[in-house]
PDB file of N, CA and C in Angstrom:
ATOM      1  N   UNK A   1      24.797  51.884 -52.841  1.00  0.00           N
ATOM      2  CA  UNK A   1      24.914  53.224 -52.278  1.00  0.00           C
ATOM      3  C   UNK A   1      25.743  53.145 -51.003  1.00  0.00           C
ATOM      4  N   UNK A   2      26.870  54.128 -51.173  1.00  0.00           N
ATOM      5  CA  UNK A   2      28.045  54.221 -49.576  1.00  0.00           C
ATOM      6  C   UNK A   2      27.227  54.277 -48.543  1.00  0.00           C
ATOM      7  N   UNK A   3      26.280  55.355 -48.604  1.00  0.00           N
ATOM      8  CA  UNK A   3      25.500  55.484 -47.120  1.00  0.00           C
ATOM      9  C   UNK A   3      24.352  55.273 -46.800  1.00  0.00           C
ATOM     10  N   UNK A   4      24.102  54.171 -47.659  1.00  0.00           N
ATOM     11  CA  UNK A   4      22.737  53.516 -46.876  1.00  0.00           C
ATOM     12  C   UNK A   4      22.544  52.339 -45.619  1.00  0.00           C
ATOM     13  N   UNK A   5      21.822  52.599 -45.032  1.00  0.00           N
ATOM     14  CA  UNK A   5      21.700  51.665 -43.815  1.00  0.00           C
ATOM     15  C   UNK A   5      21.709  50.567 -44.234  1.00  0.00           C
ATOM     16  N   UNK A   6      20.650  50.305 -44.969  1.00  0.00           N
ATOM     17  CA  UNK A   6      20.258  48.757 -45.291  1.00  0.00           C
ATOM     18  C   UNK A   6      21.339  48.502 -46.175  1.00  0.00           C
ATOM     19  N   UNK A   7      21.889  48.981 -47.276  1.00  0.00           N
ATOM     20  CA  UNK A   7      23.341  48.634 -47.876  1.00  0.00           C
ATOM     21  C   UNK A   7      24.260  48.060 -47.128  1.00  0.00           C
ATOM     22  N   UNK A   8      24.568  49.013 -46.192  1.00  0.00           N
ATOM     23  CA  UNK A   8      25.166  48.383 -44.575  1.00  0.00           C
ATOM     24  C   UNK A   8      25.439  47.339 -43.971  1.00  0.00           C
ATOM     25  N   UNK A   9      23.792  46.748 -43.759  1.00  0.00           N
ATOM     26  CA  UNK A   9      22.922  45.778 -43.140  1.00  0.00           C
ATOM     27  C   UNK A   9      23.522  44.498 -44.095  1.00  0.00           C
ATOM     28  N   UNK A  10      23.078  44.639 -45.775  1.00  0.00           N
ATOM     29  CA  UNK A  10      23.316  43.802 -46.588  1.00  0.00           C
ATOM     30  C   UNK A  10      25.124  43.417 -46.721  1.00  0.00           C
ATOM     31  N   UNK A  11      25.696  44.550 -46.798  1.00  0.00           N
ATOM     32  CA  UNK A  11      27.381  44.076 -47.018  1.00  0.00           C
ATOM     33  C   UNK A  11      27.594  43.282 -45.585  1.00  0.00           C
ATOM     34  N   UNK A  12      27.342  43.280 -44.644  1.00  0.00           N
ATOM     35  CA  UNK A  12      27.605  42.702 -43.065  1.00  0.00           C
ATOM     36  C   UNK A  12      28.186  43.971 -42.327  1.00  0.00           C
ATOM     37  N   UNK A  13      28.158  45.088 -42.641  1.00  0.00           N
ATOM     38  CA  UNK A  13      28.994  46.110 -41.782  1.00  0.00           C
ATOM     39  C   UNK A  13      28.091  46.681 -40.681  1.00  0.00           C
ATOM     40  N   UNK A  14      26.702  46.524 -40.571  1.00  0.00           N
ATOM     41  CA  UNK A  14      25.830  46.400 -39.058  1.00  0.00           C
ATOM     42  C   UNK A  14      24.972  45.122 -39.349  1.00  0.00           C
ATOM     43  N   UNK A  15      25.410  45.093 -38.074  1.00  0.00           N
ATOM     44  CA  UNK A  15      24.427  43.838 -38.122  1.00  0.00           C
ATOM     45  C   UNK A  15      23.065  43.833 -37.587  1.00  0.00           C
ATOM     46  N   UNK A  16      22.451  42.662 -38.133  1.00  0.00           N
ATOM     47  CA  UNK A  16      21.109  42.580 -37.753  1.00  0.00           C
ATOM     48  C   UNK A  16      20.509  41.218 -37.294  1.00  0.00           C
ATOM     49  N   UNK A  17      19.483  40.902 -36.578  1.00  0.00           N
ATOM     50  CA  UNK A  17      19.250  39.342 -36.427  1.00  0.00           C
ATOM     51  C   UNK A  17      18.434  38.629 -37.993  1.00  0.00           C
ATOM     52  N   UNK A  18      18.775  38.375 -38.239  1.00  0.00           N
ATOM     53  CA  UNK A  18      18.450  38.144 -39.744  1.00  0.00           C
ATOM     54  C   UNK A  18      17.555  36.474 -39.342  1.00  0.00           C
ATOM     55  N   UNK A  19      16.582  37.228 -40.338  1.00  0.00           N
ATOM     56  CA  UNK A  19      15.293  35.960 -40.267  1.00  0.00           C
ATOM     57  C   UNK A  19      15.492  35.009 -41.597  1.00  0.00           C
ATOM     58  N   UNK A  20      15.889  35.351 -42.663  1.00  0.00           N
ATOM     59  CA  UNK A  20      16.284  34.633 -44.057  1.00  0.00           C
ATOM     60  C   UNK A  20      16.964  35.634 -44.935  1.00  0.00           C
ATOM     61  N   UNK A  21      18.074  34.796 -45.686  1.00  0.00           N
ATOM     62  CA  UNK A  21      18.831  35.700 -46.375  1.00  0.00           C
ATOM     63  C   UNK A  21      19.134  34.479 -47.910  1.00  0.00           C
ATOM     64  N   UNK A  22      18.709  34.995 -49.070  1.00  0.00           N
ATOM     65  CA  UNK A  22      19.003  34.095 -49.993  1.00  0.00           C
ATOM     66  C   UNK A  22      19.842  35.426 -50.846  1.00  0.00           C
ATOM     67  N   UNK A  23      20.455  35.113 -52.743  1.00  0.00           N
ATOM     68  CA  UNK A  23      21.328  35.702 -53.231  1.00  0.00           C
ATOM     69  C   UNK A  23      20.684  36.988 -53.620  1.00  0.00           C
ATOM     70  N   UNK A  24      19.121  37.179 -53.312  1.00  0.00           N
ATOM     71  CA  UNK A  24      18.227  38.271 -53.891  1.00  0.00           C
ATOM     72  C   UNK A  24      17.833  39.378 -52.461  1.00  0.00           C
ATOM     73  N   UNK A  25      17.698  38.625 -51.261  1.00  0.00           N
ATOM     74  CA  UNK A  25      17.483  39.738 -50.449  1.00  0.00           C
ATOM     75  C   UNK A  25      17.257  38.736 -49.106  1.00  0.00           C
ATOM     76  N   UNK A  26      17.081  40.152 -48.009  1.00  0.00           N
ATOM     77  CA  UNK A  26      17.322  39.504 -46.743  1.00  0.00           C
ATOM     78  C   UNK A  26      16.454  40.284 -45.916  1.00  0.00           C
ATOM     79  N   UNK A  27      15.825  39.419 -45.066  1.00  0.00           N
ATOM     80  CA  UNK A  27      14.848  39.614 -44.159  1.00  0.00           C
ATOM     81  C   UNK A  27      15.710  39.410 -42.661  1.00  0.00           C
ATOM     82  N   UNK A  28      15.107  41.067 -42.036  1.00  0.00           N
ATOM     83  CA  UNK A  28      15.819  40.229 -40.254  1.00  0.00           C
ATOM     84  C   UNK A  28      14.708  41.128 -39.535  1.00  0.00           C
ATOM     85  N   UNK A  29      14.743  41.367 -38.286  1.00  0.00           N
ATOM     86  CA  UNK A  29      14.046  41.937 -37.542  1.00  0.00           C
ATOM     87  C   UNK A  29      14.294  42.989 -37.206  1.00  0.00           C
ATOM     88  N   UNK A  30      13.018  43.787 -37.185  1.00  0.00           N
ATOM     89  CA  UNK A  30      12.908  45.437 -36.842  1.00  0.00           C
ATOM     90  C   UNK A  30      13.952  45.858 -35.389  1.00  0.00           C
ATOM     91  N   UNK A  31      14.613  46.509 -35.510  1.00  0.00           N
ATOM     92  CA  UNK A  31      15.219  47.262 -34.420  1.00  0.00           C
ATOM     93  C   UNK A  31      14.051  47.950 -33.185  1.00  0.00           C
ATOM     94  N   UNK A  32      12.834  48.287 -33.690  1.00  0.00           N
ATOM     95  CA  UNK A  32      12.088  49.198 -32.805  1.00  0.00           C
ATOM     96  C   UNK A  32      10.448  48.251 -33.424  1.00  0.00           C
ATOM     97  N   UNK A  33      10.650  47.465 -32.816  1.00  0.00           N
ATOM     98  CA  UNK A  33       9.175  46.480 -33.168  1.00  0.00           C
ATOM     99  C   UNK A  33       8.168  47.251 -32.539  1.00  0.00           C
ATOM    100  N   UNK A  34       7.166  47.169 -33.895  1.00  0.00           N
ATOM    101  CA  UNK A  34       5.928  47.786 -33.885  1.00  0.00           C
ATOM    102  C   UNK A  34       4.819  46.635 -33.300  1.00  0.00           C
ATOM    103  N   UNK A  35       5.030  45.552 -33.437  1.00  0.00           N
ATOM    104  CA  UNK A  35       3.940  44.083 -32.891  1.00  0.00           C
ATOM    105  C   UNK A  35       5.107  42.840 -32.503  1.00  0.00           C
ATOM    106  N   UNK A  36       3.941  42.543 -32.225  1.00  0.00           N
ATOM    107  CA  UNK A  36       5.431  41.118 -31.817  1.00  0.00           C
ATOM    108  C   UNK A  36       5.809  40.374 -32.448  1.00  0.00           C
ATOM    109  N   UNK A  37       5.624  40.457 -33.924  1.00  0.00           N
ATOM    110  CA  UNK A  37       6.016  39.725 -34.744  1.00  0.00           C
ATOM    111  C   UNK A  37       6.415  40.762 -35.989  1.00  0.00           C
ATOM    112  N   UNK A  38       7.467  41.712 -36.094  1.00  0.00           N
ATOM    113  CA  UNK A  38       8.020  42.416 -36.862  1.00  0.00           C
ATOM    114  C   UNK A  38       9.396  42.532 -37.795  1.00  0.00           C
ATOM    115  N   UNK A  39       9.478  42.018 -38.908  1.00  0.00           N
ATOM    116  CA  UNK A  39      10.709  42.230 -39.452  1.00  0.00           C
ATOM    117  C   UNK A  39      10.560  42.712 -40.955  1.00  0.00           C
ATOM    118  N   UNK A  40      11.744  43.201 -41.720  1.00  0.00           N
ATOM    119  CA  UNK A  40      11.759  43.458 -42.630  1.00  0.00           C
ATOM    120  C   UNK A  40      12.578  42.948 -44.004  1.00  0.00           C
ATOM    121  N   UNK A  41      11.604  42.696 -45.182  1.00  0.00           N
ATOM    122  CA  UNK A  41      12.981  41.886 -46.325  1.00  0.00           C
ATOM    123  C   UNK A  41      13.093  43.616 -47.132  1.00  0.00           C
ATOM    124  N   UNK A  42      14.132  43.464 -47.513  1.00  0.00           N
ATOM    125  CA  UNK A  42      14.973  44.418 -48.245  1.00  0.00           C
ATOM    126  C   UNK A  42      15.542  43.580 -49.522  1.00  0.00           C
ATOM    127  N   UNK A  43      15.462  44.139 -50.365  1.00  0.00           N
ATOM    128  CA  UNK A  43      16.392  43.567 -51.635  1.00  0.00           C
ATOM    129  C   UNK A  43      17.810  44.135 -51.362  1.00  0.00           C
ATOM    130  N   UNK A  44      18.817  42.987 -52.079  1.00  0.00           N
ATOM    131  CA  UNK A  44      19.718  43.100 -51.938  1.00  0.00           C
ATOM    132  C   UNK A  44      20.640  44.427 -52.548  1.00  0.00           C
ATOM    133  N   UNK A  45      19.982  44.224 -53.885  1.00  0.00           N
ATOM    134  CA  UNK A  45      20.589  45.412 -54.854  1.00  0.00           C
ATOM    135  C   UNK A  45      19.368  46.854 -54.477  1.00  0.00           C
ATOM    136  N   UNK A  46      20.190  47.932 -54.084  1.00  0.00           N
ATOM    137  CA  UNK A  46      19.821  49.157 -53.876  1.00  0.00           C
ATOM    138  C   UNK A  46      18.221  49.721 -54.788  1.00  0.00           C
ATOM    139  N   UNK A  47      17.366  49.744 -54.293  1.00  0.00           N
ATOM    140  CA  UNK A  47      16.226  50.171 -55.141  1.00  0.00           C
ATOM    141  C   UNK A  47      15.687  51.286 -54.375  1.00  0.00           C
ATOM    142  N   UNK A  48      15.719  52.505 -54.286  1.00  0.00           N
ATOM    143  CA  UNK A  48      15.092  53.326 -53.271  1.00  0.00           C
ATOM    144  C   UNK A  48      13.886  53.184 -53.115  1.00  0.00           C
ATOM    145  N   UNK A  49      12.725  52.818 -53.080  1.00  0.00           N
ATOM    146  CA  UNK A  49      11.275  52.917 -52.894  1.00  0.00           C
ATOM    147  C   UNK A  49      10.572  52.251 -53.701  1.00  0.00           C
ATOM    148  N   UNK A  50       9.576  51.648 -53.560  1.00  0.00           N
ATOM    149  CA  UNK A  50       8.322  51.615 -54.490  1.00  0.00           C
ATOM    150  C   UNK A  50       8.293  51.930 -55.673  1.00  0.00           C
ATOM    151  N   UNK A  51       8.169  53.481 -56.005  1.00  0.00           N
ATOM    152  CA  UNK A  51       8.455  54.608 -56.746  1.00  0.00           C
ATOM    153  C   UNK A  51       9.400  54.203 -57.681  1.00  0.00           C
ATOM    154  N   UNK A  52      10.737  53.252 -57.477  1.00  0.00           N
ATOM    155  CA  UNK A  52      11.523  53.156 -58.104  1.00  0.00           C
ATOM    156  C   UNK A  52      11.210  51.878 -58.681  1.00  0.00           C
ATOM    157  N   UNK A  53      10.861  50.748 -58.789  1.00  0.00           N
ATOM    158  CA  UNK A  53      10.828  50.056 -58.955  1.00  0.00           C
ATOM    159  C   UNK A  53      10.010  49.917 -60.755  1.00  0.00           C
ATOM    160  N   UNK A  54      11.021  49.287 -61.587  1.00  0.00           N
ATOM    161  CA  UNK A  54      10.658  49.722 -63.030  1.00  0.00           C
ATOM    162  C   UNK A  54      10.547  47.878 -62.968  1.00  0.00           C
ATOM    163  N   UNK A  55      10.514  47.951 -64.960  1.00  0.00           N
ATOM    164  CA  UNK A  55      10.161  46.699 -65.751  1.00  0.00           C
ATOM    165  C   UNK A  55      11.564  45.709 -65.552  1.00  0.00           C
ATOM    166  N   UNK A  56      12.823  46.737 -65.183  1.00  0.00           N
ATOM    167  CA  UNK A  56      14.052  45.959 -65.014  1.00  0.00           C
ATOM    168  C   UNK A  56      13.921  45.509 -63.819  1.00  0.00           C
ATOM    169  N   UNK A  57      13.336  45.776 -63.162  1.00  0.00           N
ATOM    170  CA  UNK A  57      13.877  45.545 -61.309  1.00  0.00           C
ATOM    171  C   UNK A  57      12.627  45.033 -60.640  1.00  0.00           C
ATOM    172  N   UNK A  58      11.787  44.766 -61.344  1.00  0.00           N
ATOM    173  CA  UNK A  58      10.432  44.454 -60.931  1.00  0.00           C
ATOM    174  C   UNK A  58      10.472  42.864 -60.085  1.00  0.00           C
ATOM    175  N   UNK A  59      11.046  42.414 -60.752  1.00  0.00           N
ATOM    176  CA  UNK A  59      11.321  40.936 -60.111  1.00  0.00           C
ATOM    177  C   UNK A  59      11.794  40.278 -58.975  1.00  0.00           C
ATOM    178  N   UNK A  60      12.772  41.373 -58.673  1.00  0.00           N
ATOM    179  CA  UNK A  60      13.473  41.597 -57.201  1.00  0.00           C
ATOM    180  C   UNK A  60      12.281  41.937 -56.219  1.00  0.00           C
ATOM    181  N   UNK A  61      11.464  42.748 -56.839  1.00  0.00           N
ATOM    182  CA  UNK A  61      10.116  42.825 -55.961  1.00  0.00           C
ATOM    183  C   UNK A  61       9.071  41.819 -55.542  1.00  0.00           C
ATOM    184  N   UNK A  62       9.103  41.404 -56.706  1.00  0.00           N
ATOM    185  CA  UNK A  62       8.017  40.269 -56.398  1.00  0.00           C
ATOM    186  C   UNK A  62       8.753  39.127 -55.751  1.00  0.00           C
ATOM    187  N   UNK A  63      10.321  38.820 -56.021  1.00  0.00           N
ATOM    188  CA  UNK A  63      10.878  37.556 -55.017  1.00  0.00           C
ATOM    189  C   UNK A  63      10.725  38.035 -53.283  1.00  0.00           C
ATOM    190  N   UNK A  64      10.826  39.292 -52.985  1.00  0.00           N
ATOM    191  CA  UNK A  64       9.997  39.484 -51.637  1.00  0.00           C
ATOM    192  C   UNK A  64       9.032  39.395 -51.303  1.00  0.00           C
ATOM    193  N   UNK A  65       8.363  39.571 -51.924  1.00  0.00           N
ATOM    194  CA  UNK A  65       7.236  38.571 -51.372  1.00  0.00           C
ATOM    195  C   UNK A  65       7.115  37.379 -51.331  1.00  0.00           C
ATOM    196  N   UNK A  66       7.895  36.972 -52.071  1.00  0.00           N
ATOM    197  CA  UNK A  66       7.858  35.311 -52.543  1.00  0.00           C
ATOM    198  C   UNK A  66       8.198  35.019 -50.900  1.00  0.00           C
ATOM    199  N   UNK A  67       9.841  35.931 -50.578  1.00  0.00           N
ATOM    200  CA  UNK A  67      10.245  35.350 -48.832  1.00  0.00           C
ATOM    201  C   UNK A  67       9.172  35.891 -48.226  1.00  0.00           C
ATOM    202  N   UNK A  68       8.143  36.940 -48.252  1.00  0.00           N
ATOM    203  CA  UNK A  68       7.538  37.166 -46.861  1.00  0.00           C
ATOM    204  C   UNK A  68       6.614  36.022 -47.036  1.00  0.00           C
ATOM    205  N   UNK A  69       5.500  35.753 -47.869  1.00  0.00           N
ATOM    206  CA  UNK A  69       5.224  34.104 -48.087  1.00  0.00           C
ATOM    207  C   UNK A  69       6.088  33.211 -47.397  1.00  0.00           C
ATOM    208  N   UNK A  70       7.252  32.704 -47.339  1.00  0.00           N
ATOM    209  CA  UNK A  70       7.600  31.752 -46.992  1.00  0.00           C
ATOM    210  C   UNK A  70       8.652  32.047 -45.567  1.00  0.00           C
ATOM    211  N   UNK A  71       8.886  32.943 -45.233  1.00  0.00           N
ATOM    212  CA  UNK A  71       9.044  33.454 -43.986  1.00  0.00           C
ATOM    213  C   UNK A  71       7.712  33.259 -42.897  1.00  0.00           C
ATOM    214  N   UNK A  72       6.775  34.346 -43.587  1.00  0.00           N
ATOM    215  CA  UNK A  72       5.326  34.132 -42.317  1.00  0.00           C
ATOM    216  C   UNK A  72       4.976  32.771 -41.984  1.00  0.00           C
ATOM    217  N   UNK A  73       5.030  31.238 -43.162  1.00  0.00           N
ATOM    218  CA  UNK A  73       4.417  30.062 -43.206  1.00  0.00           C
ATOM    219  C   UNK A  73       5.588  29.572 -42.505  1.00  0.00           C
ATOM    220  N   UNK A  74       7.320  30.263 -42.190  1.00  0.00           N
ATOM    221  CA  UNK A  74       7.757  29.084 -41.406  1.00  0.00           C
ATOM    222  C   UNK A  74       7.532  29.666 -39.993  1.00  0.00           C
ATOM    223  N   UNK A  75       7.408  30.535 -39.738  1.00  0.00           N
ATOM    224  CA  UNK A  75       6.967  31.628 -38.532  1.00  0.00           C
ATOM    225  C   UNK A  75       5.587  30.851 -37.534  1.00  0.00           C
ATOM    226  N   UNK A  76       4.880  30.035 -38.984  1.00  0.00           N
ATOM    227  CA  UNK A  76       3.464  29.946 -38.038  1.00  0.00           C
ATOM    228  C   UNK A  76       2.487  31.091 -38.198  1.00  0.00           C
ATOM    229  N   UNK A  77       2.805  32.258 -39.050  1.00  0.00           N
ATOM    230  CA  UNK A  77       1.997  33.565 -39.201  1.00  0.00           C
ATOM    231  C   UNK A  77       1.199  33.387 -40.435  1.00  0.00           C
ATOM    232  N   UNK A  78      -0.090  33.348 -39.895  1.00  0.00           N
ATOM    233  CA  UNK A  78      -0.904  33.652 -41.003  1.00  0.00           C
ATOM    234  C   UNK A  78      -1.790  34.695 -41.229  1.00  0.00           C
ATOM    235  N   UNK A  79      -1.853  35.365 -40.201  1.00  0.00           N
ATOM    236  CA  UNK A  79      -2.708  36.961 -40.616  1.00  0.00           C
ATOM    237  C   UNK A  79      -1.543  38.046 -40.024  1.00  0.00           C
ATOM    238  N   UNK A  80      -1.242  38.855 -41.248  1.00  0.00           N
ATOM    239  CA  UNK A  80      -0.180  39.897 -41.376  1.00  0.00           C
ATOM    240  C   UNK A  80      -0.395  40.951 -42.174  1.00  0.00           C
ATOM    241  N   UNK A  81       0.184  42.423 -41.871  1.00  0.00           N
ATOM    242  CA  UNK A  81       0.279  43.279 -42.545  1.00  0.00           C
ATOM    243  C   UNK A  81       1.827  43.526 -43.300  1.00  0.00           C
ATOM    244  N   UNK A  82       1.582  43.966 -44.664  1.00  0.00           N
ATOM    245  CA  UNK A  82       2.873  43.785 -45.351  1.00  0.00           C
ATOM    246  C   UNK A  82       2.734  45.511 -45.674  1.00  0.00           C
ATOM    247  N   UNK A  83       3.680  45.905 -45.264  1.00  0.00           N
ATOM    248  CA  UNK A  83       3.539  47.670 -45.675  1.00  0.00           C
ATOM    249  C   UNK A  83       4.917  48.556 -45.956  1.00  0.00           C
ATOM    250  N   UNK A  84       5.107  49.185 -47.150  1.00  0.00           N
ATOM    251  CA  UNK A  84       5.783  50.112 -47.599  1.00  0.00           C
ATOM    252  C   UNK A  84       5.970  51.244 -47.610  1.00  0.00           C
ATOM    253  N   UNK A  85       6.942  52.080 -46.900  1.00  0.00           N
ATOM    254  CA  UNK A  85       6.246  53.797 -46.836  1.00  0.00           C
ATOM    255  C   UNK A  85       7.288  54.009 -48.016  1.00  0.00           C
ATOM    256  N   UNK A  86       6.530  54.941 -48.707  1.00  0.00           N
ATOM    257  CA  UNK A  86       7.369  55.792 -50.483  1.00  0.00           C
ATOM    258  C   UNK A  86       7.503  57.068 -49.767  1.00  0.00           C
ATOM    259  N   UNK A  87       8.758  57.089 -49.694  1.00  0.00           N
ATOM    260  CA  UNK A  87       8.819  59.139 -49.591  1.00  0.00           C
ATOM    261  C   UNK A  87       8.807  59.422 -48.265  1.00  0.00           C
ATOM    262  N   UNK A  88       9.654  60.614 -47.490  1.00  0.00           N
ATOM    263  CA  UNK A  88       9.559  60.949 -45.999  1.00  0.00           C
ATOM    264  C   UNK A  88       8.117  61.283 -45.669  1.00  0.00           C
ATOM    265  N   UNK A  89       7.415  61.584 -46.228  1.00  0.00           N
ATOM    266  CA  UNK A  89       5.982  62.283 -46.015  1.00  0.00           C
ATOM    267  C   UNK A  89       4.827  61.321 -45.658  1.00  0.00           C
ATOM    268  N   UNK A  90       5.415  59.602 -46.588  1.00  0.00           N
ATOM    269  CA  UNK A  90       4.650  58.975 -45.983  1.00  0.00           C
ATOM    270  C   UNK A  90       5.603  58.189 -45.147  1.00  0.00           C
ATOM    271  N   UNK A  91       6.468  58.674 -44.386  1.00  0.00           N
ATOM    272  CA  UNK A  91       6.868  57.493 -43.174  1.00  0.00           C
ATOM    273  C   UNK A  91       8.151  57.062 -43.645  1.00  0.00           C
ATOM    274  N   UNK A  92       8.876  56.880 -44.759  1.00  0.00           N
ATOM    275  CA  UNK A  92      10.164  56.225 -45.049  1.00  0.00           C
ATOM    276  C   UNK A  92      11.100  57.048 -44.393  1.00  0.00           C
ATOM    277  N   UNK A  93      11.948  56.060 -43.799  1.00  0.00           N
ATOM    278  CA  UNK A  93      12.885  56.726 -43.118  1.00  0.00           C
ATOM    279  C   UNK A  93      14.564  56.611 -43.646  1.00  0.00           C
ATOM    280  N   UNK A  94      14.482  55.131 -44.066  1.00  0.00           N
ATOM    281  CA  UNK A  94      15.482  54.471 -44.882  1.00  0.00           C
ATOM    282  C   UNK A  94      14.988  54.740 -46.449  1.00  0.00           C
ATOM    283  N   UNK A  95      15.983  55.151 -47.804  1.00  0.00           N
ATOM    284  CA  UNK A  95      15.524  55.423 -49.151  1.00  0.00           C
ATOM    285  C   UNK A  95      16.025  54.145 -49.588  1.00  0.00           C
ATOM    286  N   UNK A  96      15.694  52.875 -49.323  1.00  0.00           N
ATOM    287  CA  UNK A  96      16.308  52.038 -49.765  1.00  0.00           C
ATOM    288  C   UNK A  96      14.561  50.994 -49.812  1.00  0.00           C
ATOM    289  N   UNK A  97      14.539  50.546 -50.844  1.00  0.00           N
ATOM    290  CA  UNK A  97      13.171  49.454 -50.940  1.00  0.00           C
ATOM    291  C   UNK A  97      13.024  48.454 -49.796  1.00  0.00           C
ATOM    292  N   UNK A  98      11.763  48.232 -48.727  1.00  0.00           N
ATOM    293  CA  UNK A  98      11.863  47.296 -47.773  1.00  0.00           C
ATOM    294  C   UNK A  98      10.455  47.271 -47.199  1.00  0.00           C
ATOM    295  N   UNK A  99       9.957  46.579 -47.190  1.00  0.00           N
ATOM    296  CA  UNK A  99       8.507  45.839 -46.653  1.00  0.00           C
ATOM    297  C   UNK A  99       8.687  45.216 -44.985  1.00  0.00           C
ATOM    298  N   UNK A 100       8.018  46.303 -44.272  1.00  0.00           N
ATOM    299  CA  UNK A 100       7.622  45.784 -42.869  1.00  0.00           C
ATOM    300  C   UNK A 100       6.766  44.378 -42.836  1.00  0.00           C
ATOM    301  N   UNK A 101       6.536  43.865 -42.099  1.00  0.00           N
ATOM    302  CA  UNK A 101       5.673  42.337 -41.819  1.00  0.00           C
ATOM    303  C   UNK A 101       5.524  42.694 -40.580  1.00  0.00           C
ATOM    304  N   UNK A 102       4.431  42.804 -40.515  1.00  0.00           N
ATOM    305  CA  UNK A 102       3.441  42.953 -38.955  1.00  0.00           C
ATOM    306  C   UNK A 102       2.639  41.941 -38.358  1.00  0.00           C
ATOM    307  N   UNK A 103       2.450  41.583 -37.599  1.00  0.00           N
ATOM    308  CA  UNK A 103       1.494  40.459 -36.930  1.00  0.00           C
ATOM    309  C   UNK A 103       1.825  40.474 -35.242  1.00  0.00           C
ATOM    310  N   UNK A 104       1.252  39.046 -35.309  1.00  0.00           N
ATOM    311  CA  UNK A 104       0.998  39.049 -33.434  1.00  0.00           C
ATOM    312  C   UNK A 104      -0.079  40.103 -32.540  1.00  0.00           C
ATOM    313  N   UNK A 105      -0.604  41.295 -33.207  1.00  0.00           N
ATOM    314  CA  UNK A 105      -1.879  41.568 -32.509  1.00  0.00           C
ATOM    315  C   UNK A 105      -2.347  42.541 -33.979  1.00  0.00           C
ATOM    316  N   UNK A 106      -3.945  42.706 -33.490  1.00  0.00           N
ATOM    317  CA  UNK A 106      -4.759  43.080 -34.240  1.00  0.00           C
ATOM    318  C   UNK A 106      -4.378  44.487 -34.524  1.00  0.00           C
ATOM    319  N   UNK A 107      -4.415  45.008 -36.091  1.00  0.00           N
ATOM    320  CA  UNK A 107      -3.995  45.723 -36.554  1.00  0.00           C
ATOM    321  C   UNK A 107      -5.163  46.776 -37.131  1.00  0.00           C
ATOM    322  N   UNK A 108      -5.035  48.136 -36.286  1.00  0.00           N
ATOM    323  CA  UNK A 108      -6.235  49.187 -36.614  1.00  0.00           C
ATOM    324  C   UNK A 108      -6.304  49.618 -38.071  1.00  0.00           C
ATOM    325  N   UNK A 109      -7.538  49.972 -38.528  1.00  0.00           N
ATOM    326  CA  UNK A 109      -7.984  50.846 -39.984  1.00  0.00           C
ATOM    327  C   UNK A 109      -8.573  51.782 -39.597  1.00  0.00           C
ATOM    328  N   UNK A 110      -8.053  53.254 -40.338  1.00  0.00           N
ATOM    329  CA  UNK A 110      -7.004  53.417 -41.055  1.00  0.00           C
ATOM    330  C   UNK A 110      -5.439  53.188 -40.111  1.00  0.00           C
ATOM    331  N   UNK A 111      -4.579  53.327 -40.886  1.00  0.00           N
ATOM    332  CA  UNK A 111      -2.803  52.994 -40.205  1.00  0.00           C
ATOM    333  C   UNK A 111      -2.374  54.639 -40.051  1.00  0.00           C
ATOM    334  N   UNK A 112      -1.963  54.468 -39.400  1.00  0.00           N
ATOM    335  CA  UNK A 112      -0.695  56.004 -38.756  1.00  0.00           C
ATOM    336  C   UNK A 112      -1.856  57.195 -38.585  1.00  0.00           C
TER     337      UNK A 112
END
């Protein structure tokens, strides 16, 4: 997609401090950190949300987690929140698929 941020982010045309980047997707750090330990993996290929995510594209999903797994363990992070907002209503701001990683202080229930 021409005008997506994270599309953006992924071609190199803004940059970001990037925490891991393999041929499936790339993790860097939040612009407006919510804890002190905040960044986000995005898949590489355009998936808008959650919502979107079918039987074809499912895999791209689960290899993010595979990096936030192996991101948090080279980090030293072992208690984290992994969270997705679907839709402006719940919080997405970017329409492009991407999982926050939260840590570094204790995290309230319920969120927002």
């Amino acid at each position: 997609m021409s005008d997506c941020l994270f599309c953006k982010i992924v071609k190199g045309e803004i940059p970001s401090k990037k925490v891991y980047e393999d041929d499936q997707c790339l993790a860097f750090y939040d612009i407006d950190p919510q804890a002190p330990v905040h960044f986000l993996v995005i898949p590489k290929t355009h998936i808008a949300s959650c919502g979107a995510i079918t039987a074809d594209n499912s895999a791209i999903a689960a290899h993010c987690f595979e990096v936030i797994a192996k991101v948090t363990k080279e980090l030293g992070v072992t208690d984290f929140r992994v969270v997705s907002n679907c839709g402006e209503q719940a919080g997405q701001s970017v329409p492009h698929l991407h999982f926050h990683v939260l840590a570094g202080r204790d995290m309230t229930w319920p969120p927002g």
